[in-house]
C-alpha atoms as a PDB file:
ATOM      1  CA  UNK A   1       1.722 -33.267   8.894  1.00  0.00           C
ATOM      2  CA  UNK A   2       4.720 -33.164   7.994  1.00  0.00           C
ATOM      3  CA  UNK A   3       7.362 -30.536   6.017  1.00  0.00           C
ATOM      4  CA  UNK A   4       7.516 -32.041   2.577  1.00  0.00           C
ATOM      5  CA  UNK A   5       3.636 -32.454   2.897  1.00  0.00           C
ATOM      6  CA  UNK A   6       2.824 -28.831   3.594  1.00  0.00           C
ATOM      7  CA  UNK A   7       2.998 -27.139   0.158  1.00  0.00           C
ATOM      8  CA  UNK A   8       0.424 -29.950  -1.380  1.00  0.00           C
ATOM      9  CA  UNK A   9      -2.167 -29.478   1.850  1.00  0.00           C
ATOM     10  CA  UNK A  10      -2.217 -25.681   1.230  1.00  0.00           C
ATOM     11  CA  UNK A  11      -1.406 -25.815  -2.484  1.00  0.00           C
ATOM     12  CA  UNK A  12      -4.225 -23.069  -2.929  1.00  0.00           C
ATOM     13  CA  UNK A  13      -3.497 -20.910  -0.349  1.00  0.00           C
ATOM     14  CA  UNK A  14       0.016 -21.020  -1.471  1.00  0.00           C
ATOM     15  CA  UNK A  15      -0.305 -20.437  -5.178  1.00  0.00           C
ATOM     16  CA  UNK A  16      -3.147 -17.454  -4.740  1.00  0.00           C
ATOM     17  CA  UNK A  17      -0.212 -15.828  -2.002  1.00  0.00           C
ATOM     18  CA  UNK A  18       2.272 -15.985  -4.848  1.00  0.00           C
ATOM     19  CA  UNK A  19       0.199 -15.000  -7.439  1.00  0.00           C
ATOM     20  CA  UNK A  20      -1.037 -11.753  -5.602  1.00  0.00           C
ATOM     21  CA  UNK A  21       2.615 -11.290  -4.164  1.00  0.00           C
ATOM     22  CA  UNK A  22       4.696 -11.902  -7.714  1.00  0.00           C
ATOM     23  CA  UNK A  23       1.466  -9.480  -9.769  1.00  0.00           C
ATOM     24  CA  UNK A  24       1.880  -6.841  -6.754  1.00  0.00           C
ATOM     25  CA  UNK A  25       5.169  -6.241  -6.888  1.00  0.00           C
ATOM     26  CA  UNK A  26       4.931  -6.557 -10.800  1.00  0.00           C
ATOM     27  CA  UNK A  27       2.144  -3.324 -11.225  1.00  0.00           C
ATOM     28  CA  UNK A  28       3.897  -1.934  -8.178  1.00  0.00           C
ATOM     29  CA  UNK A  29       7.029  -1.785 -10.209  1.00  0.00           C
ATOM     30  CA  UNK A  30       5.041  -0.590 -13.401  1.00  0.00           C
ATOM     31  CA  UNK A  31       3.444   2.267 -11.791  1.00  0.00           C
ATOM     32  CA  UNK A  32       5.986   3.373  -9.207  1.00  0.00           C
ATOM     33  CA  UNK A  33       8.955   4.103 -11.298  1.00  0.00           C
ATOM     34  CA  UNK A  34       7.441   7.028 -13.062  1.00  0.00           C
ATOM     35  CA  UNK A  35       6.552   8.145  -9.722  1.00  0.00           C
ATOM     36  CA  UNK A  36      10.035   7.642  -8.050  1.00  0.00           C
ATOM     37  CA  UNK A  37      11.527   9.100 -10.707  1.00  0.00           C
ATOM     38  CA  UNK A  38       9.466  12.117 -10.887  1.00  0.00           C
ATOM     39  CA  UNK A  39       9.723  12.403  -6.794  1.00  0.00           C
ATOM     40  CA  UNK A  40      13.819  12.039  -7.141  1.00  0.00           C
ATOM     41  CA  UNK A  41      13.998  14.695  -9.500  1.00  0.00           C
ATOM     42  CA  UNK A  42      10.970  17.271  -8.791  1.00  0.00           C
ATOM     43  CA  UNK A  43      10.761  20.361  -7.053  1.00  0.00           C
ATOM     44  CA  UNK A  44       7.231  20.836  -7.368  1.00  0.00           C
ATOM     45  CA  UNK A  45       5.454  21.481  -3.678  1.00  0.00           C
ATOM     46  CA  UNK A  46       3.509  18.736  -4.355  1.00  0.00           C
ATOM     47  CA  UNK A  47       6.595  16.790  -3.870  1.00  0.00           C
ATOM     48  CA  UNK A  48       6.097  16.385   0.084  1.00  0.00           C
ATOM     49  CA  UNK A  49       2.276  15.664   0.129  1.00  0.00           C
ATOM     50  CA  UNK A  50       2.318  13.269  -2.382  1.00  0.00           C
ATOM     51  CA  UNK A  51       5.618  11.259  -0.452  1.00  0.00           C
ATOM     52  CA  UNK A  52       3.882  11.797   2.702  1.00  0.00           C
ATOM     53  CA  UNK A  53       0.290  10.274   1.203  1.00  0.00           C
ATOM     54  CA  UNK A  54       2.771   7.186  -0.582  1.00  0.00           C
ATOM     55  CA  UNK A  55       4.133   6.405   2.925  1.00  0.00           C
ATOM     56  CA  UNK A  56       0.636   6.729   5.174  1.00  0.00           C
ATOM     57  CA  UNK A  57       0.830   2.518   5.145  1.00  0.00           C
ATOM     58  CA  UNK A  58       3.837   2.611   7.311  1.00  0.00           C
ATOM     59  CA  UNK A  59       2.365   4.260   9.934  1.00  0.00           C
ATOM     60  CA  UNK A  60      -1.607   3.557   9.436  1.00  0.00           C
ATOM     61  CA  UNK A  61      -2.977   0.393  10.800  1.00  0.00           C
ATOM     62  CA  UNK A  62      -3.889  -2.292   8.055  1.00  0.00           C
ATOM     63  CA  UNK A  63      -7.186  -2.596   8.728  1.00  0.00           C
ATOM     64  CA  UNK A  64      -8.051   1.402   8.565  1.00  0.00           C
ATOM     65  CA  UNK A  65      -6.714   1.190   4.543  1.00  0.00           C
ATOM     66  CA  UNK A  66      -8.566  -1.832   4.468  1.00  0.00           C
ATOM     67  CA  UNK A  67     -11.911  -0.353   5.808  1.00  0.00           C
ATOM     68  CA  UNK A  68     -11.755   2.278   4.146  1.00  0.00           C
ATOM     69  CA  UNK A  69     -11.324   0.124   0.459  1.00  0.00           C
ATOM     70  CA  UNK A  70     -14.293  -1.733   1.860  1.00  0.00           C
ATOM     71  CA  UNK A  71     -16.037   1.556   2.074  1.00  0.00           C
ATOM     72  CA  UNK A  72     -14.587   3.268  -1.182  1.00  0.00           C
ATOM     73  CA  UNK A  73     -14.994  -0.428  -3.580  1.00  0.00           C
ATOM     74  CA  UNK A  74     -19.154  -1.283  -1.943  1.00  0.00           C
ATOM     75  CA  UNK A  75     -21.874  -0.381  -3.681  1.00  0.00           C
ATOM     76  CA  UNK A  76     -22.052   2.745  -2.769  1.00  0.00           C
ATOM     77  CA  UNK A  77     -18.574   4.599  -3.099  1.00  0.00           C
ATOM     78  CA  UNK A  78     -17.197   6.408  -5.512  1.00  0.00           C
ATOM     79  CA  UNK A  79     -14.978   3.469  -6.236  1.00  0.00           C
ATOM     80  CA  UNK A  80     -17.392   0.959  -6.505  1.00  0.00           C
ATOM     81  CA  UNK A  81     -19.718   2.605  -8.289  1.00  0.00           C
ATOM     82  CA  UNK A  82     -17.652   2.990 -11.133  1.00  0.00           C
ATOM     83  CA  UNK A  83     -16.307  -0.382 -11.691  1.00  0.00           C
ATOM     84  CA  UNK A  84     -19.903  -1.111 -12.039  1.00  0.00           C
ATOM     85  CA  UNK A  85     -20.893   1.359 -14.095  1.00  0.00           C
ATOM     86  CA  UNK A  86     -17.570  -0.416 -16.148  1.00  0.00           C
ATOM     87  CA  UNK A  87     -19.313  -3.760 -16.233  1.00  0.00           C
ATOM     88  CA  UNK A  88     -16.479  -5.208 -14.087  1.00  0.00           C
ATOM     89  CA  UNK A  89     -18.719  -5.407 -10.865  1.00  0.00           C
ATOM     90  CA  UNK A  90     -17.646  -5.037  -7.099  1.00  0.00           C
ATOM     91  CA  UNK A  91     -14.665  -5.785  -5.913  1.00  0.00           C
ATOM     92  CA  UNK A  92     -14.700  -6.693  -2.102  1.00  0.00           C
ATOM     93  CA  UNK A  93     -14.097  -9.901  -1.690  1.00  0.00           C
ATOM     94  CA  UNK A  94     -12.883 -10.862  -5.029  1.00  0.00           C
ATOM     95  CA  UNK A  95      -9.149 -11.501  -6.287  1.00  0.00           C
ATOM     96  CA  UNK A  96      -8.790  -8.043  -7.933  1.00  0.00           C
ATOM     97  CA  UNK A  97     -10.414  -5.882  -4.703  1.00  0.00           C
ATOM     98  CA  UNK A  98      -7.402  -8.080  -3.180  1.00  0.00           C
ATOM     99  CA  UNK A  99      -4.714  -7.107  -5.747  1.00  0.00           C
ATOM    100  CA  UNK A 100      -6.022  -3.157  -5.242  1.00  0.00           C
ATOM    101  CA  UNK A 101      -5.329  -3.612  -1.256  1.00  0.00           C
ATOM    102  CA  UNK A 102      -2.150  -5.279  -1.854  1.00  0.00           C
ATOM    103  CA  UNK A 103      -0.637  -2.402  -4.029  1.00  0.00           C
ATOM    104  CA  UNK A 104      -1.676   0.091  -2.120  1.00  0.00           C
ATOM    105  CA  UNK A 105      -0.483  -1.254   1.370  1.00  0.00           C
ATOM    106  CA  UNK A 106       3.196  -2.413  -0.627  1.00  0.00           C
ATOM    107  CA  UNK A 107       3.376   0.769  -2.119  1.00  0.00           C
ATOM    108  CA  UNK A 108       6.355   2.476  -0.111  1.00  0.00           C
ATOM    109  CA  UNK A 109       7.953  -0.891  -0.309  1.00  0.00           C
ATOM    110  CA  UNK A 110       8.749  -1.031  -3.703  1.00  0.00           C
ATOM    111  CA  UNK A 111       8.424   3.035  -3.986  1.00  0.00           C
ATOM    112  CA  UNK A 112      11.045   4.146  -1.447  1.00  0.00           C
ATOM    113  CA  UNK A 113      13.795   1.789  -2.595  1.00  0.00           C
ATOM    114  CA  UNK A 114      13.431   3.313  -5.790  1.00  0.00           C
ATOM    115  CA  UNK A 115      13.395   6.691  -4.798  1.00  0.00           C
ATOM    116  CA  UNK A 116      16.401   6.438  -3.130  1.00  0.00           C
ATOM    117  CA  UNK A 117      18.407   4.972  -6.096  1.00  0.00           C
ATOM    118  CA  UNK A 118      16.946   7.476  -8.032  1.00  0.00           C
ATOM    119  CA  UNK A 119      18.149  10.341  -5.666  1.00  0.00           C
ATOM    120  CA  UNK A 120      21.631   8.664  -5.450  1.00  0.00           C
ATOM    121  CA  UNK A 121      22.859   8.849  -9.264  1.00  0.00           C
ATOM    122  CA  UNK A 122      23.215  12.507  -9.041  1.00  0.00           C
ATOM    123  CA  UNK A 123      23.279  14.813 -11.688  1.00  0.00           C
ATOM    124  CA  UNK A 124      26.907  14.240 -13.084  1.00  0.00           C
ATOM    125  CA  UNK A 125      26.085  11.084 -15.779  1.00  0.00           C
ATOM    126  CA  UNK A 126      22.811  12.509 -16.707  1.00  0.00           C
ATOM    127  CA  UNK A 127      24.950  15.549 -17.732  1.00  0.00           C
ATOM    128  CA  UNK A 128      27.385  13.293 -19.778  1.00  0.00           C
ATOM    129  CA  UNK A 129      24.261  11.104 -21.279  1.00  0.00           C
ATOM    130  CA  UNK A 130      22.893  14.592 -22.326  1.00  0.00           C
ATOM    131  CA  UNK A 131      26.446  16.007 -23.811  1.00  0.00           C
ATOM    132  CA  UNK A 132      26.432  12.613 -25.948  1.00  0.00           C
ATOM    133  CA  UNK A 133      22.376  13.743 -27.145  1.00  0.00           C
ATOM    134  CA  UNK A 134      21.100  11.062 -25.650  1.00  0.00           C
ATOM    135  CA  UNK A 135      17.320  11.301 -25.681  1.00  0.00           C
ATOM    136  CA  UNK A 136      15.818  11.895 -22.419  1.00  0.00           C
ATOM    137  CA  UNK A 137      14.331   8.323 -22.884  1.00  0.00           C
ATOM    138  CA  UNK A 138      17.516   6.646 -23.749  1.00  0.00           C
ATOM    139  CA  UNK A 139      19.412   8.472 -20.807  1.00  0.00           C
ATOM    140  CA  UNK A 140      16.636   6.426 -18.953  1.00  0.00           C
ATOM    141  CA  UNK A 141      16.965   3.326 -20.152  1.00  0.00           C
ATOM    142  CA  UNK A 142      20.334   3.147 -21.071  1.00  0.00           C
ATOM    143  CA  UNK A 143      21.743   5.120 -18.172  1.00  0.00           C
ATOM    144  CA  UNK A 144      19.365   5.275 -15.262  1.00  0.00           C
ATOM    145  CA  UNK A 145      18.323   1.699 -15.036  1.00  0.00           C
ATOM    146  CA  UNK A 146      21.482  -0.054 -15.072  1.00  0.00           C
ATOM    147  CA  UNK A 147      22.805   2.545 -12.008  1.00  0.00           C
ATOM    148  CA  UNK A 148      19.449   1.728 -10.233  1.00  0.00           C
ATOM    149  CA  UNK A 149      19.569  -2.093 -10.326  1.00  0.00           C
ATOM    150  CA  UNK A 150      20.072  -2.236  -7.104  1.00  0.00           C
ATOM    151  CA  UNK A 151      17.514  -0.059  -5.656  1.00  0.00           C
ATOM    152  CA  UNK A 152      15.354  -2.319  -8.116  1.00  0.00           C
ATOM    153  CA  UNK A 153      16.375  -5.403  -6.732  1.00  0.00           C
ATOM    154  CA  UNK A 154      15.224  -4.111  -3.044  1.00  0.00           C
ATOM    155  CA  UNK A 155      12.309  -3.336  -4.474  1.00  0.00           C
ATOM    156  CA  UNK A 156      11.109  -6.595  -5.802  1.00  0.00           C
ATOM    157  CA  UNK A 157      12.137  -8.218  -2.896  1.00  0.00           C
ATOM    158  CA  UNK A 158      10.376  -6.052  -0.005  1.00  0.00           C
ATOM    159  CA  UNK A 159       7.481  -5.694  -2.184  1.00  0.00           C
ATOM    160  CA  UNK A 160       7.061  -9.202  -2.805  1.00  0.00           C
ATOM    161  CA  UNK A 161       7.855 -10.255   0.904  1.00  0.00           C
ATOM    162  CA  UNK A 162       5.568  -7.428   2.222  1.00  0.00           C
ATOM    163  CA  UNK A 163       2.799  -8.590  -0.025  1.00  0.00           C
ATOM    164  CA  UNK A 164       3.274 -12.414   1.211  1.00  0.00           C
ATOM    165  CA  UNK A 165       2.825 -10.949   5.023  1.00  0.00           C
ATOM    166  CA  UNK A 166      -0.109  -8.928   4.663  1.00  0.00           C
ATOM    167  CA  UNK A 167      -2.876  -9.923   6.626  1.00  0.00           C
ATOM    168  CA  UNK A 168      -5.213  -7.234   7.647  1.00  0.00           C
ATOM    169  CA  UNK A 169      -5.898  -5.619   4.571  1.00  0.00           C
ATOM    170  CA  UNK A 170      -6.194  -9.071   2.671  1.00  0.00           C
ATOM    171  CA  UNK A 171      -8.580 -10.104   5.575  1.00  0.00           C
ATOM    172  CA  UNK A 172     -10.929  -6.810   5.095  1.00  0.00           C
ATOM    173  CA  UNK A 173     -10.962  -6.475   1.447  1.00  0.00           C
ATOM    174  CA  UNK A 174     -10.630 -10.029   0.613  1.00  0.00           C
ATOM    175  CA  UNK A 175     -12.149 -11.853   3.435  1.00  0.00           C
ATOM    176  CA  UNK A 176     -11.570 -16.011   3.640  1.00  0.00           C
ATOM    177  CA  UNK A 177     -13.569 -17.623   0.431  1.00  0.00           C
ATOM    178  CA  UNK A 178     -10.874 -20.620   0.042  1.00  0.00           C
ATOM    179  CA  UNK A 179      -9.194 -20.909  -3.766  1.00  0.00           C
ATOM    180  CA  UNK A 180     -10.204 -17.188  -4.285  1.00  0.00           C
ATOM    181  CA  UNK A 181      -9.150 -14.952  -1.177  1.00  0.00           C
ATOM    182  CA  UNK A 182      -7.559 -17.522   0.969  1.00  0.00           C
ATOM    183  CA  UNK A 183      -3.697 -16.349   1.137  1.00  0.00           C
ATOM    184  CA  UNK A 184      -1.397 -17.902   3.716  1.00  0.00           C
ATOM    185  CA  UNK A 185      -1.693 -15.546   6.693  1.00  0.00           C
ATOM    186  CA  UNK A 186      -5.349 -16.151   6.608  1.00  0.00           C
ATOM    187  CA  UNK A 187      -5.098 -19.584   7.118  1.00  0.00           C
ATOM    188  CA  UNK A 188      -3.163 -19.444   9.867  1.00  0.00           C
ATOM    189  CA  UNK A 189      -5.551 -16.975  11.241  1.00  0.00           C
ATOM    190  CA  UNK A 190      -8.070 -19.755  10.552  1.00  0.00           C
ATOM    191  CA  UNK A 191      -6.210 -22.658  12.443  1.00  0.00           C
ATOM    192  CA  UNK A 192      -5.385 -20.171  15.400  1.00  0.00           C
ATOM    193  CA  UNK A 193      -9.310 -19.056  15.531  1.00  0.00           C
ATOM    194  CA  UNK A 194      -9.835 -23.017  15.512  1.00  0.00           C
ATOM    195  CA  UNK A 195      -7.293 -23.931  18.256  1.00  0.00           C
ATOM    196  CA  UNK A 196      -5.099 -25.519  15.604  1.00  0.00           C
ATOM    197  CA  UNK A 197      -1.912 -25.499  17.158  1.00  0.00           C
ATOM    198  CA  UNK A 198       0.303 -27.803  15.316  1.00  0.00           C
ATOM    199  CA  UNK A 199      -1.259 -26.670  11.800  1.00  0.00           C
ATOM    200  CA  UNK A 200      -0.690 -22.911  12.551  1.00  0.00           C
ATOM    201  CA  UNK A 201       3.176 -23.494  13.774  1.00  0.00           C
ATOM    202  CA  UNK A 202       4.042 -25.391  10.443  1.00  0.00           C
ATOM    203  CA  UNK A 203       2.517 -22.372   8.562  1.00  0.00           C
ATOM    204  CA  UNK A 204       4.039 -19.943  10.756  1.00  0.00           C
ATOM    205  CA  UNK A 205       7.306 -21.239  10.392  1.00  0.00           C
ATOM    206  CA  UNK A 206       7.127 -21.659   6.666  1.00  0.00           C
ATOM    207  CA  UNK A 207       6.787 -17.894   6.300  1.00  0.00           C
ATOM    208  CA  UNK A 208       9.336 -17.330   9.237  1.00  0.00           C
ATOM    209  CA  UNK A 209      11.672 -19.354   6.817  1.00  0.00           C
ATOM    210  CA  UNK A 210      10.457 -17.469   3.804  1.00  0.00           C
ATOM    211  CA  UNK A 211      10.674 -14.134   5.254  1.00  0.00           C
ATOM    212  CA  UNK A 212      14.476 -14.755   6.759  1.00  0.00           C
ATOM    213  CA  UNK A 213      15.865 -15.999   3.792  1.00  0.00           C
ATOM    214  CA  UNK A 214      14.668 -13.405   1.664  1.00  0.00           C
ATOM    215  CA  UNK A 215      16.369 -10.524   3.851  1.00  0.00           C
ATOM    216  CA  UNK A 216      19.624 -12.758   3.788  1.00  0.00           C
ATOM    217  CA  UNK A 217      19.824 -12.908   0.350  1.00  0.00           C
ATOM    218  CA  UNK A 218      18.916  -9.497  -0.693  1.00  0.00           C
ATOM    219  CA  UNK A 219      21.868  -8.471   2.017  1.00  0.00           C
ATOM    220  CA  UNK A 220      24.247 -10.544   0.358  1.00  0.00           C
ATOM    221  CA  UNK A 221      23.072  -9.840  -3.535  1.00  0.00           C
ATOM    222  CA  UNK A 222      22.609  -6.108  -2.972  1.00  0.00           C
ATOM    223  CA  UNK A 223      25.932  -4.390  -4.039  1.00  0.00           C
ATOM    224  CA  UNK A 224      25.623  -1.255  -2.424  1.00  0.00           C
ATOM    225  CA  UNK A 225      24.721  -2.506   1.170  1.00  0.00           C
ATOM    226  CA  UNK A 226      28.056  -4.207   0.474  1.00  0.00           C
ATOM    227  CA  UNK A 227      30.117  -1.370  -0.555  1.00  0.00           C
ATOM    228  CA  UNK A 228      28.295   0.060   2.765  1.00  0.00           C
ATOM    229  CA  UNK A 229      29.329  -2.192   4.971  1.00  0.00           C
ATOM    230  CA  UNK A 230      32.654  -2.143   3.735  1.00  0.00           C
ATOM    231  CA  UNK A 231      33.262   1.443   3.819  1.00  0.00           C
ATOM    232  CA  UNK A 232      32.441   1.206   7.832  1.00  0.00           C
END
């Protein structure tokens, strides 16, 4: 098989991986920034729970948040109980139980990065937006966003990357029904399991590729890491 080849002999497994990866980081982006925000500027004691409960997929093995999703979305927990009493049915196994696993294991990903650019604008234009009247929502849009670009631009990119990687949540929640739960590290679980050498190395090296080029170019694109480097 060769290079050019690949994409079209996975074509499914590689359009469901960007699909969950590019509507991951999408919610995850959605969702978090209230949260970053809030976290950057709170001092509520809830502040270090609720950052130490956001991080728990750094540190806990993918398949424990993944069993316990399994647990939580069946038939009988809480979870899944209620997206059936919803109408919208169970979700292991299914696209959506995937896209639940996915956010939730990306989460400090995308939420970190924009903590920290958050935390870094400081106090001083938020002063000046508010000596202007600025709304508080303009002083958001107008003023917070553009200084956080780049903490948004790491963001996307580890959340989307991270999301590409996953495998043993995806493999829990999702399991390996091909066109629906299939992603790319799956598959080359699959050829592996099946002493599929040759098929698992092209894969492999694919999202080796992927995965390098996407650090490279949020090094070189991100402005502060730049101003960082300099500065030493």
């Amino acid at each position: 098989m060769t290079a050019t080849a690949l994409p079209f002999a996975y074509g499914g497994a590689v359009l469901l991986t960007l699909k969950l990866a590019a509507l991951t980081t999408l919610l995850l982006l959605l969702l978090g920034t209230p949260l970053a925000w809030w976290l950057a500027r709170t001092r509520s004691w809830l502040k270090t729970p609720i950052s130490a409960l956001s991080a728990l997929p750094l540190v806990l093995p993918p398949t424990v948040i993944g069993f316990y999703l399994l647990v939580a979305l069946g038939p009988n927990g809480p979870l899944g109980q209620l997206t059936q009493a919803l109408g919208l049915g169970l979700l292991p196994f299914t696209f959506g139980g995937l896209l639940l696993g996915s956010m939730l294991y990306s989460l400090p990903f995308v939420l970190q990065p924009l903590q920290n650019a958050f935390e870094a604008i400081g106090e001083q234009p938020l002063e000046a937006a508010a000596t202007l009247r600025a709304s508080p929502l303009d002083t958001f849009f107008h003023v917070v966003l553009p200084l956080a670009r780049p903490g948004y631009l790491s963001a996307t990119v580890m959340g989307f990357a991270h999301t590409v990687g996953e495998f043993g949540v995806v493999l829990m929640i999702g399991g390996n029904i091909p066109g629906s739960t299939r992603v790319l590290s799956v598959q080359i679980y699959d050829h592996v399991e099946a002493l599929e050498y040759t098929q698992a190395h092209w894969l492999a090296a694919g999202m080796l590729a992927f995965s390098f080029t996407t650090l490279l170019a949020l090094y070189a694109l991100n402005p502060g890491g730049r101003r960082r480097r300099q500065a030493q």
